[in-house]
Structure formats: C-alpha cells, structure tokens
PDB file of N, CA and C in Angstrom:
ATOM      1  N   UNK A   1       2.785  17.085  -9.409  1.00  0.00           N
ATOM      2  CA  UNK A   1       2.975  15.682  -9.719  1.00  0.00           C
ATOM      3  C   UNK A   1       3.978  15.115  -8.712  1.00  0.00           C
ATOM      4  N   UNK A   2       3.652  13.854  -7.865  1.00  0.00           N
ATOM      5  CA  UNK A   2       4.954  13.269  -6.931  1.00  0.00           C
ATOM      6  C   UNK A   2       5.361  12.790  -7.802  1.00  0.00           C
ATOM      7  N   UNK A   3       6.360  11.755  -6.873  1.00  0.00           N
ATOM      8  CA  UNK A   3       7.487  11.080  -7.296  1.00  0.00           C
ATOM      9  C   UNK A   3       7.155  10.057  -8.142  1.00  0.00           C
ATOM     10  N   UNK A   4       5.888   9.076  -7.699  1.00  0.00           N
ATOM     11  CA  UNK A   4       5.657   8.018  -8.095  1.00  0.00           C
ATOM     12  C   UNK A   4       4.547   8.119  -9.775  1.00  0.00           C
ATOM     13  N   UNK A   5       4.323   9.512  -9.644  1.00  0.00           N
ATOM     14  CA  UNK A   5       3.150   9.682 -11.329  1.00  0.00           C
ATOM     15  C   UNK A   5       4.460  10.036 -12.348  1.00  0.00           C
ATOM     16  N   UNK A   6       5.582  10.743 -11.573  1.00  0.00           N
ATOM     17  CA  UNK A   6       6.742  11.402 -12.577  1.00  0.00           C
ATOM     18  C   UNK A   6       7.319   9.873 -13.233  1.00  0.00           C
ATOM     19  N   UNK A   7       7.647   9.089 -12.448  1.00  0.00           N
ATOM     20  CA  UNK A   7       7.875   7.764 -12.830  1.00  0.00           C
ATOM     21  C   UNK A   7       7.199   6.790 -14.190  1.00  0.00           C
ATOM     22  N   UNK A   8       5.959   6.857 -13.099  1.00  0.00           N
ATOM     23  CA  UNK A   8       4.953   6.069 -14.497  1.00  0.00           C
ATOM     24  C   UNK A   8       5.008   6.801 -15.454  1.00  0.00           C
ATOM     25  N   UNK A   9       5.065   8.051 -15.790  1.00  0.00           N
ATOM     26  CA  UNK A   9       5.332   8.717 -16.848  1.00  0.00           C
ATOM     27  C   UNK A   9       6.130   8.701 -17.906  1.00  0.00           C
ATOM     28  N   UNK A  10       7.535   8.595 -17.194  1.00  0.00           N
ATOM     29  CA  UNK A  10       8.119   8.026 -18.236  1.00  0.00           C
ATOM     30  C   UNK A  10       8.424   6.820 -18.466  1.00  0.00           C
ATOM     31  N   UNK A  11       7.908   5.779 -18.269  1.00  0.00           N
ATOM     32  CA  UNK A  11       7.839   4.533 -18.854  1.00  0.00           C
ATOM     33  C   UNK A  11       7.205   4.267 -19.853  1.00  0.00           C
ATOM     34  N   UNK A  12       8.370   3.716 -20.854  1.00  0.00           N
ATOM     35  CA  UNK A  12       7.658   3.439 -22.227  1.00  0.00           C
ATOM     36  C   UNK A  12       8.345   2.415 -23.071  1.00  0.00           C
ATOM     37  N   UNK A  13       7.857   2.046 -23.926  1.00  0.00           N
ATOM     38  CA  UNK A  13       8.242   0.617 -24.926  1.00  0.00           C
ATOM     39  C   UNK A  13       6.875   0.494 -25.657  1.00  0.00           C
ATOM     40  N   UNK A  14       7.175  -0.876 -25.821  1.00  0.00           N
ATOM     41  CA  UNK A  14       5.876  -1.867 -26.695  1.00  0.00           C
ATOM     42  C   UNK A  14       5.022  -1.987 -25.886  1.00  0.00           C
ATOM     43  N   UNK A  15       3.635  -1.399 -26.411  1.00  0.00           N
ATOM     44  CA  UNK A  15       2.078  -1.183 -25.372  1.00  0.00           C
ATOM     45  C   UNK A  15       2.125  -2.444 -24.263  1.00  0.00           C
ATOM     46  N   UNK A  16       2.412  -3.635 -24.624  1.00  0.00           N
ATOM     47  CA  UNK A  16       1.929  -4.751 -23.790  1.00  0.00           C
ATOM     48  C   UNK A  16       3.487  -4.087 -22.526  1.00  0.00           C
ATOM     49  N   UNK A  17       4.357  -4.244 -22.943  1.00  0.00           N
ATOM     50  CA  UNK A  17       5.733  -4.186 -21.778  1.00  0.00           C
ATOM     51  C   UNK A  17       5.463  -2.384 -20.861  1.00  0.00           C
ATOM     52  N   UNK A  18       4.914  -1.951 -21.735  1.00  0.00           N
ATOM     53  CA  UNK A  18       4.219  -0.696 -21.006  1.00  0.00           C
ATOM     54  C   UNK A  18       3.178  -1.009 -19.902  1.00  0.00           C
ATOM     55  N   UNK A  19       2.115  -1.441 -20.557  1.00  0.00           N
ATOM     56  CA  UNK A  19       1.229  -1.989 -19.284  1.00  0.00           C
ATOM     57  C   UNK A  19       1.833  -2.703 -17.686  1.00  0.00           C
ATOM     58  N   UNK A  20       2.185  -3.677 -18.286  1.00  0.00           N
ATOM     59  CA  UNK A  20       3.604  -4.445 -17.361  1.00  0.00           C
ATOM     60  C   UNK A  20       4.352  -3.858 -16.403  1.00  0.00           C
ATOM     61  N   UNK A  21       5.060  -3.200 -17.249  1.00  0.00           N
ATOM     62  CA  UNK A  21       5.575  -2.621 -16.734  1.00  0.00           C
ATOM     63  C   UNK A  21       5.603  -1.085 -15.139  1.00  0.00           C
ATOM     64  N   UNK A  22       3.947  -0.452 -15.899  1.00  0.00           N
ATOM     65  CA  UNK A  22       3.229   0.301 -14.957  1.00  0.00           C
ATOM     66  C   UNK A  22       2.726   0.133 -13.900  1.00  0.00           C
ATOM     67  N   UNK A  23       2.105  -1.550 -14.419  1.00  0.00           N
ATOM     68  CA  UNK A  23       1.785  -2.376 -13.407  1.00  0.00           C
ATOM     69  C   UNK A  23       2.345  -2.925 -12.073  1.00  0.00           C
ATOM     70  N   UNK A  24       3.387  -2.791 -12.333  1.00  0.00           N
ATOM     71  CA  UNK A  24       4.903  -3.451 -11.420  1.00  0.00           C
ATOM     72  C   UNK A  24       4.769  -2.189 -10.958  1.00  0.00           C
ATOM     73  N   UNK A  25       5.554  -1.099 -11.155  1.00  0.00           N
ATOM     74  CA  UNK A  25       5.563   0.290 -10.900  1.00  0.00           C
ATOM     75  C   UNK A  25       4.513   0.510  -9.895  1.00  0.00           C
ATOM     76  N   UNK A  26       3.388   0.154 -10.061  1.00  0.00           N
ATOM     77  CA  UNK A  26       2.226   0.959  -9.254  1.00  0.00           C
ATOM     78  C   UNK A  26       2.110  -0.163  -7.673  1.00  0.00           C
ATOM     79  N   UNK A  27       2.695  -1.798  -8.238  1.00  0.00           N
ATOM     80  CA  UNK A  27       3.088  -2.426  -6.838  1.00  0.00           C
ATOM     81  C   UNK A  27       3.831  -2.180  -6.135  1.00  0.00           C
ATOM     82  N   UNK A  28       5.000  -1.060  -6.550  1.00  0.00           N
ATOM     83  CA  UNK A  28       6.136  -1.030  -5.850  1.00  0.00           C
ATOM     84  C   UNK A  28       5.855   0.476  -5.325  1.00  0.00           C
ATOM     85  N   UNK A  29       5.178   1.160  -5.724  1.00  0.00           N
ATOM     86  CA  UNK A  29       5.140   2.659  -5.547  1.00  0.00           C
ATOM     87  C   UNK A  29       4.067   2.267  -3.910  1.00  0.00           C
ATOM     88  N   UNK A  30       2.824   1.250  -4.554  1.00  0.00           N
ATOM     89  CA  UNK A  30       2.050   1.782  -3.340  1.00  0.00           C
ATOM     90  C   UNK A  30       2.694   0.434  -2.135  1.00  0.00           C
ATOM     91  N   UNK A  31       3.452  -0.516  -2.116  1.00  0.00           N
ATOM     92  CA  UNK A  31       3.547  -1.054  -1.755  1.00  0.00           C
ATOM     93  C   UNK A  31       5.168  -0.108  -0.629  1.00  0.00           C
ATOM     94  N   UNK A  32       5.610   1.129  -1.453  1.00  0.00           N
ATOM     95  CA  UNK A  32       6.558   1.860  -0.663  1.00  0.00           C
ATOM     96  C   UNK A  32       5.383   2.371   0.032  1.00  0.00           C
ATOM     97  N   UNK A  33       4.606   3.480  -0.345  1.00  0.00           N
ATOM     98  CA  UNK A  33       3.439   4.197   0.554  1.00  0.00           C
ATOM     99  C   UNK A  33       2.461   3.587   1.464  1.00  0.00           C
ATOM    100  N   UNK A  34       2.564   2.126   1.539  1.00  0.00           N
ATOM    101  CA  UNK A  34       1.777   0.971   2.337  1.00  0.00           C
ATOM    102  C   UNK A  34       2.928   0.800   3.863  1.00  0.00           C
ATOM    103  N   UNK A  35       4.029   0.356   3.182  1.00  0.00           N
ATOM    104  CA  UNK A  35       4.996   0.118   4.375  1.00  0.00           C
ATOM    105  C   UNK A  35       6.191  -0.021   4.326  1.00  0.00           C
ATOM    106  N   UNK A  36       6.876   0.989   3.276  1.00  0.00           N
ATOM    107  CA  UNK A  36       8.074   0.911   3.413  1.00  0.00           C
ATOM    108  C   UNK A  36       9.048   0.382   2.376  1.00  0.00           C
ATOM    109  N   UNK A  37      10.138  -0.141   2.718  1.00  0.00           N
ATOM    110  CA  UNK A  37      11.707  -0.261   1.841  1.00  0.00           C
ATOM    111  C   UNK A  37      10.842  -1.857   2.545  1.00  0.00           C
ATOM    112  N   UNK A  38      10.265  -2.215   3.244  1.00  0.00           N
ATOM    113  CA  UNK A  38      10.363  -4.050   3.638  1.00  0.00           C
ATOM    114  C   UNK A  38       9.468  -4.209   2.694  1.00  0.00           C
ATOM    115  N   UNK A  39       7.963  -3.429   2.946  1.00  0.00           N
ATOM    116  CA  UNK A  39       6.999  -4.141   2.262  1.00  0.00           C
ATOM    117  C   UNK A  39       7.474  -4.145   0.843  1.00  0.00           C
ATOM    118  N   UNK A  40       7.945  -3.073   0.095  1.00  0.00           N
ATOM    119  CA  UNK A  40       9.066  -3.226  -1.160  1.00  0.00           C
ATOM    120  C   UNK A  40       9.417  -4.471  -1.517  1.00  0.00           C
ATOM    121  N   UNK A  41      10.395  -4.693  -0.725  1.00  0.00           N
ATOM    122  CA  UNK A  41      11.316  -5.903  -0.879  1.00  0.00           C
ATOM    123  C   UNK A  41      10.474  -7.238  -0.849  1.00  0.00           C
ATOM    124  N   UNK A  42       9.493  -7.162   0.108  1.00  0.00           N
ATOM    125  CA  UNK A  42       8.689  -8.170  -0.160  1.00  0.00           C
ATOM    126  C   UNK A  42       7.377  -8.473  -1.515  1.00  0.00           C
ATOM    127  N   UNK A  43       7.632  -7.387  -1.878  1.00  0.00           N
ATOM    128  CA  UNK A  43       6.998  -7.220  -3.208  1.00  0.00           C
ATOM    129  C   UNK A  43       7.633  -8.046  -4.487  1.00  0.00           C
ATOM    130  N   UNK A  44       9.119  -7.517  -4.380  1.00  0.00           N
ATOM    131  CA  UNK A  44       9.491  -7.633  -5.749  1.00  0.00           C
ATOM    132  C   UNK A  44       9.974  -9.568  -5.088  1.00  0.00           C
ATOM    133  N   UNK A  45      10.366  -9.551  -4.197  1.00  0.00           N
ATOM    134  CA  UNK A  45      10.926 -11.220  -3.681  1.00  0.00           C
ATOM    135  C   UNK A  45       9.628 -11.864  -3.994  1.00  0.00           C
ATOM    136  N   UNK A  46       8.566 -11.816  -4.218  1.00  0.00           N
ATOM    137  CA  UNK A  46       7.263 -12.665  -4.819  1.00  0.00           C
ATOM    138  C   UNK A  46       7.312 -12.292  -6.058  1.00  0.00           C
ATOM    139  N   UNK A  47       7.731 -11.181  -6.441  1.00  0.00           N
ATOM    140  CA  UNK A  47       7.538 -11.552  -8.108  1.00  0.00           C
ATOM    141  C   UNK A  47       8.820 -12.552  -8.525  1.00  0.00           C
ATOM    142  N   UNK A  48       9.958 -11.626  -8.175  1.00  0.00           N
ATOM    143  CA  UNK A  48      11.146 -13.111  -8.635  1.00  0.00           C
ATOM    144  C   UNK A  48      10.603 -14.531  -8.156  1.00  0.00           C
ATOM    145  N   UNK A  49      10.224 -15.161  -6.928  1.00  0.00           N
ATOM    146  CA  UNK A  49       9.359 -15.930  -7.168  1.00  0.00           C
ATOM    147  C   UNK A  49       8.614 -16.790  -8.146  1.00  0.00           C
ATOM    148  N   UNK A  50       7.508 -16.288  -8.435  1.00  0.00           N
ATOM    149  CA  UNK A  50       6.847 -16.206  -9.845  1.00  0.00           C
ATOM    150  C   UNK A  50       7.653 -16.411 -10.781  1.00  0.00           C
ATOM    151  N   UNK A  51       8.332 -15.540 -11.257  1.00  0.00           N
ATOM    152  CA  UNK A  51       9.293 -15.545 -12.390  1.00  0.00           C
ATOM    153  C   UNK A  51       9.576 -17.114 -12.189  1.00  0.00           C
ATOM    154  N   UNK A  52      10.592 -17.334 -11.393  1.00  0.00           N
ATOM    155  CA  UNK A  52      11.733 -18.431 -11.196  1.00  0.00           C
ATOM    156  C   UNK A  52      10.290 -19.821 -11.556  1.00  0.00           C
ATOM    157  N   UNK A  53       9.321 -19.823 -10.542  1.00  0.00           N
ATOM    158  CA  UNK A  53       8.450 -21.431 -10.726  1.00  0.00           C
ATOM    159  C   UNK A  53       7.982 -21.017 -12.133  1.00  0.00           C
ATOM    160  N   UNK A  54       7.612 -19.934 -12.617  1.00  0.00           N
ATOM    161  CA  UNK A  54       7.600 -19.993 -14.082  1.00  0.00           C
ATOM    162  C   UNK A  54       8.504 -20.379 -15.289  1.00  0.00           C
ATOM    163  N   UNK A  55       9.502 -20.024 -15.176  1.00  0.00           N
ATOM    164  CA  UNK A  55      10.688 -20.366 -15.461  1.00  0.00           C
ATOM    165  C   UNK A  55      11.035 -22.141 -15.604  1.00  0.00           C
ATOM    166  N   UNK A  56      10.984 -22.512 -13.952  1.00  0.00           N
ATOM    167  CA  UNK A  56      11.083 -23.880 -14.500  1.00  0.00           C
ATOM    168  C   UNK A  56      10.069 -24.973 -14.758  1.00  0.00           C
ATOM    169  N   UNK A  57       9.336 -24.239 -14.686  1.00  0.00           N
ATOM    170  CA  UNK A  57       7.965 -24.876 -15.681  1.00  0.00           C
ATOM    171  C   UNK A  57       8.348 -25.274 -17.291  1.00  0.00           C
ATOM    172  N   UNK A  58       8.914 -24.207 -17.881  1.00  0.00           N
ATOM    173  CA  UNK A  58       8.768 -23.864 -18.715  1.00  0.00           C
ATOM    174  C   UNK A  58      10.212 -24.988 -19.239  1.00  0.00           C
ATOM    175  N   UNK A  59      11.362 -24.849 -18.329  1.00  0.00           N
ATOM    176  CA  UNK A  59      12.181 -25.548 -18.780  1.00  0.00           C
ATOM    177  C   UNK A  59      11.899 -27.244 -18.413  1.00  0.00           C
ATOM    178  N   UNK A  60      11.341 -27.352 -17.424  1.00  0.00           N
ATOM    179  CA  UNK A  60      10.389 -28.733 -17.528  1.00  0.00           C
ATOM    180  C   UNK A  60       9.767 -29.344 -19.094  1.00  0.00           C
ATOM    181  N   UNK A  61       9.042 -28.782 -19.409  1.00  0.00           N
ATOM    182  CA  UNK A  61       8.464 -28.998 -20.445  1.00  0.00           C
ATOM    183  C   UNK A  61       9.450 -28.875 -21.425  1.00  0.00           C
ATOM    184  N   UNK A  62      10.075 -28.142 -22.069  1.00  0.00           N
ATOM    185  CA  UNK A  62      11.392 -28.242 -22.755  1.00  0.00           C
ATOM    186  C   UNK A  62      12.009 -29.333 -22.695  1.00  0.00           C
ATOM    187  N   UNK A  63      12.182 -29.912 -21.565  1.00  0.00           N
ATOM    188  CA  UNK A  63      13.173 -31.294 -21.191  1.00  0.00           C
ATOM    189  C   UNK A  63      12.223 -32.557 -21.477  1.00  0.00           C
ATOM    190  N   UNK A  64      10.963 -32.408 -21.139  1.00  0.00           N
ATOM    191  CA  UNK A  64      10.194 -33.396 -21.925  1.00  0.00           C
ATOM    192  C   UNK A  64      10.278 -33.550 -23.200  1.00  0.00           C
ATOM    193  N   UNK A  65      10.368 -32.256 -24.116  1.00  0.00           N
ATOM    194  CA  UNK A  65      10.390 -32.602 -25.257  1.00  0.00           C
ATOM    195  C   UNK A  65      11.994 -33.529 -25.758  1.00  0.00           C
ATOM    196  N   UNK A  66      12.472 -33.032 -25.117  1.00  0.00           N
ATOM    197  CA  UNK A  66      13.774 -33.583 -25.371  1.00  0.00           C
ATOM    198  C   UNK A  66      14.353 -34.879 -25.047  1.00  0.00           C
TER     199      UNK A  66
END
C-alpha cells in the first residue's frame, strides 16, 4: 500500500464529509503525482477560491434578507 491509499484509508466521519473529503484527498494525491508541491498548491488555491465566491454568495443573500 503507498502513501497516498494509507491516507484515504484513514479518513473517516459522516458518509457525506467522507466522500468529500476522499475526494479532495485523491486531488491532492494525484495532483502531487501529476506535478508536484506547485501543481498541489495550485490545487488547493482553486478550491479556497470556490470556497471564498461561495461564501460570499451566500453572505450576499443573507444581507438581502436583512
């Protein structure tokens, strides 16, 4: 078993944050075995991304209600 199945392995929680979670895991694992500590970094800097315009979406709409 490498590094990256020992990993997914032990990840665990609530089925949905599991999935998620593996999911992320398996971008960052093959995205190290693709190209590196950059392509990495450029991985997770698009998900924070995401996160953040999600985020203020979300507080957008909040402020409408308000």
């Amino acid at each position: 078993m490498n590094y990256s199945e020992a990993v997914e392995k032990e990840i665990a929680g609530e089925e949905n944050d599991v999935r998620r979670h593996k999911e992320l895991w398996g971008r960052i694992s093959g995205a190290y075995e693709g190209g590196g500590v950059n392509l990495v970094a450029s991985v997770l800097n698009q998900r924070g991304d995401k996160i953040a315009s999600e985020f203020d979406a979300l507080l957008t709409e909040v402020r409408k209600k308000l």
